[in-house]
Protein backbone atom coordinates (compact mmCIF):
# COMPACT_ATOMS: atom_id res chain seq x y z
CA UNK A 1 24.85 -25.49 -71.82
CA UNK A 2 20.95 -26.17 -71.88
CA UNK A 3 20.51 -22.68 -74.32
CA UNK A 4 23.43 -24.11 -76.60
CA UNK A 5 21.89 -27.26 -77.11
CA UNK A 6 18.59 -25.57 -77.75
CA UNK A 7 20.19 -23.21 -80.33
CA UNK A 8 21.22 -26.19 -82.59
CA UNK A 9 19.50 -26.44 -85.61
CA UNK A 10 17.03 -28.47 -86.06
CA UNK A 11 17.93 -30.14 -89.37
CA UNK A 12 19.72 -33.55 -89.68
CA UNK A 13 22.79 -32.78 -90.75
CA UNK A 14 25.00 -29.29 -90.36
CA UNK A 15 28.53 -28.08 -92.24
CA UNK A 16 31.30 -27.63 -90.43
CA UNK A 17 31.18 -24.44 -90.14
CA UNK A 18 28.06 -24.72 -88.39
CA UNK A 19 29.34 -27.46 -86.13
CA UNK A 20 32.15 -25.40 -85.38
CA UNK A 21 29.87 -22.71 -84.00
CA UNK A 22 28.19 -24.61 -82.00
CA UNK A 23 30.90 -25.85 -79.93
CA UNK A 24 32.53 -22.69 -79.94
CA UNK A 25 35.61 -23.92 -81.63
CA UNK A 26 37.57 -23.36 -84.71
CA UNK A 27 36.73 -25.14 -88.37
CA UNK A 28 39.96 -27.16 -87.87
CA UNK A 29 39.03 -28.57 -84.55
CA UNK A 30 35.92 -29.89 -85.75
CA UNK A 31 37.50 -31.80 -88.43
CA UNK A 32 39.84 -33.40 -86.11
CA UNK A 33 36.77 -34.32 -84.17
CA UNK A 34 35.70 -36.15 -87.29
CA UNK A 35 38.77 -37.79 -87.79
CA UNK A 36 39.28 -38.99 -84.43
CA UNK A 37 35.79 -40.06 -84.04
CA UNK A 38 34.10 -37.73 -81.61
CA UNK A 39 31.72 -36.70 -84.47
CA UNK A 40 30.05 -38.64 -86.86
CA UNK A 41 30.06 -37.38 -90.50
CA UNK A 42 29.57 -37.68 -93.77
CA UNK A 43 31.59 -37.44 -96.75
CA UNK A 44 29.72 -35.87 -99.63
CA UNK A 45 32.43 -34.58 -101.82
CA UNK A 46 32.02 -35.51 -105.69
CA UNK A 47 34.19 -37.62 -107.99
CA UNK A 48 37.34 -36.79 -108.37
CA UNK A 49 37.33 -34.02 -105.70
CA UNK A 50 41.04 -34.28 -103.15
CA UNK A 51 39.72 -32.82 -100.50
CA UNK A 52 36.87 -33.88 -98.10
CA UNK A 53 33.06 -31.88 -97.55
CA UNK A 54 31.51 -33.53 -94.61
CA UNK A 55 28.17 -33.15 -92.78
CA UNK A 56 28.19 -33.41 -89.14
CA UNK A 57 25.05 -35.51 -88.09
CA UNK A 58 23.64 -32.83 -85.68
CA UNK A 59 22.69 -35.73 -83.21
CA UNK A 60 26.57 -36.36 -82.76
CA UNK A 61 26.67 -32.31 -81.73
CA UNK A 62 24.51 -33.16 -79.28
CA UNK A 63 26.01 -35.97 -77.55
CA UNK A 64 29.80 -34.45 -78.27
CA UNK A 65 28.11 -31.61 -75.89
CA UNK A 66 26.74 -33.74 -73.60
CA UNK A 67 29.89 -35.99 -72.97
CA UNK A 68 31.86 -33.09 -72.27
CA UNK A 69 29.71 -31.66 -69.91
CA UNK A 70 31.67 -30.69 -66.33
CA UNK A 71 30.50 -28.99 -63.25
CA UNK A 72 27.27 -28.19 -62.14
CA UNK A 73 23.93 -30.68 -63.37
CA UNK A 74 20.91 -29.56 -64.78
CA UNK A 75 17.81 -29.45 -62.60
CA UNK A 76 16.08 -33.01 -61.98
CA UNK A 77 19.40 -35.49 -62.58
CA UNK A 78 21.18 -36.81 -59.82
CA UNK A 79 25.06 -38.27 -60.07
CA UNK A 80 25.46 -41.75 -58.21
């Protein structure tokens, strides 16, 4: 998990397209991450536009990633 989190970009905010790669999921999951709350976003469509465009704050990539995390623990952290 340690090279995915290093291969996120390093700008704020990605599409969800990018998200979606990132996690390794489809376009549709991502916005249901939105929607539920998992990810934080933002809503940038224009006036008068039905339909949403959001930005996924890459920081809320890299937590999603890291609260999902199972299994073995990177070197150096211990569980209590």
């Amino acid at each position: 998990m340690g090279d995915l989190i290093n291969a996120i970009p390093k700008k704020e905010r990605l599409r969800c397209d990018e998200a979606a790669r990132i996690i390794d999921c489809d376009v549709d999951h991502v916005y249901d991450l939105i929607q539920d709350g998992s990810l934080d976003a933002i809503d940038i469509r224009g006036k008068g536009a039905s339909r949403a465009l959001y930005r996924v704050y890459t920081a809320s990539v890299r937590r999603f990633l890291d609260s999902r995390r199972v299994g073995a623990e990177l070197p150096g952290s211990c569980r209590r």
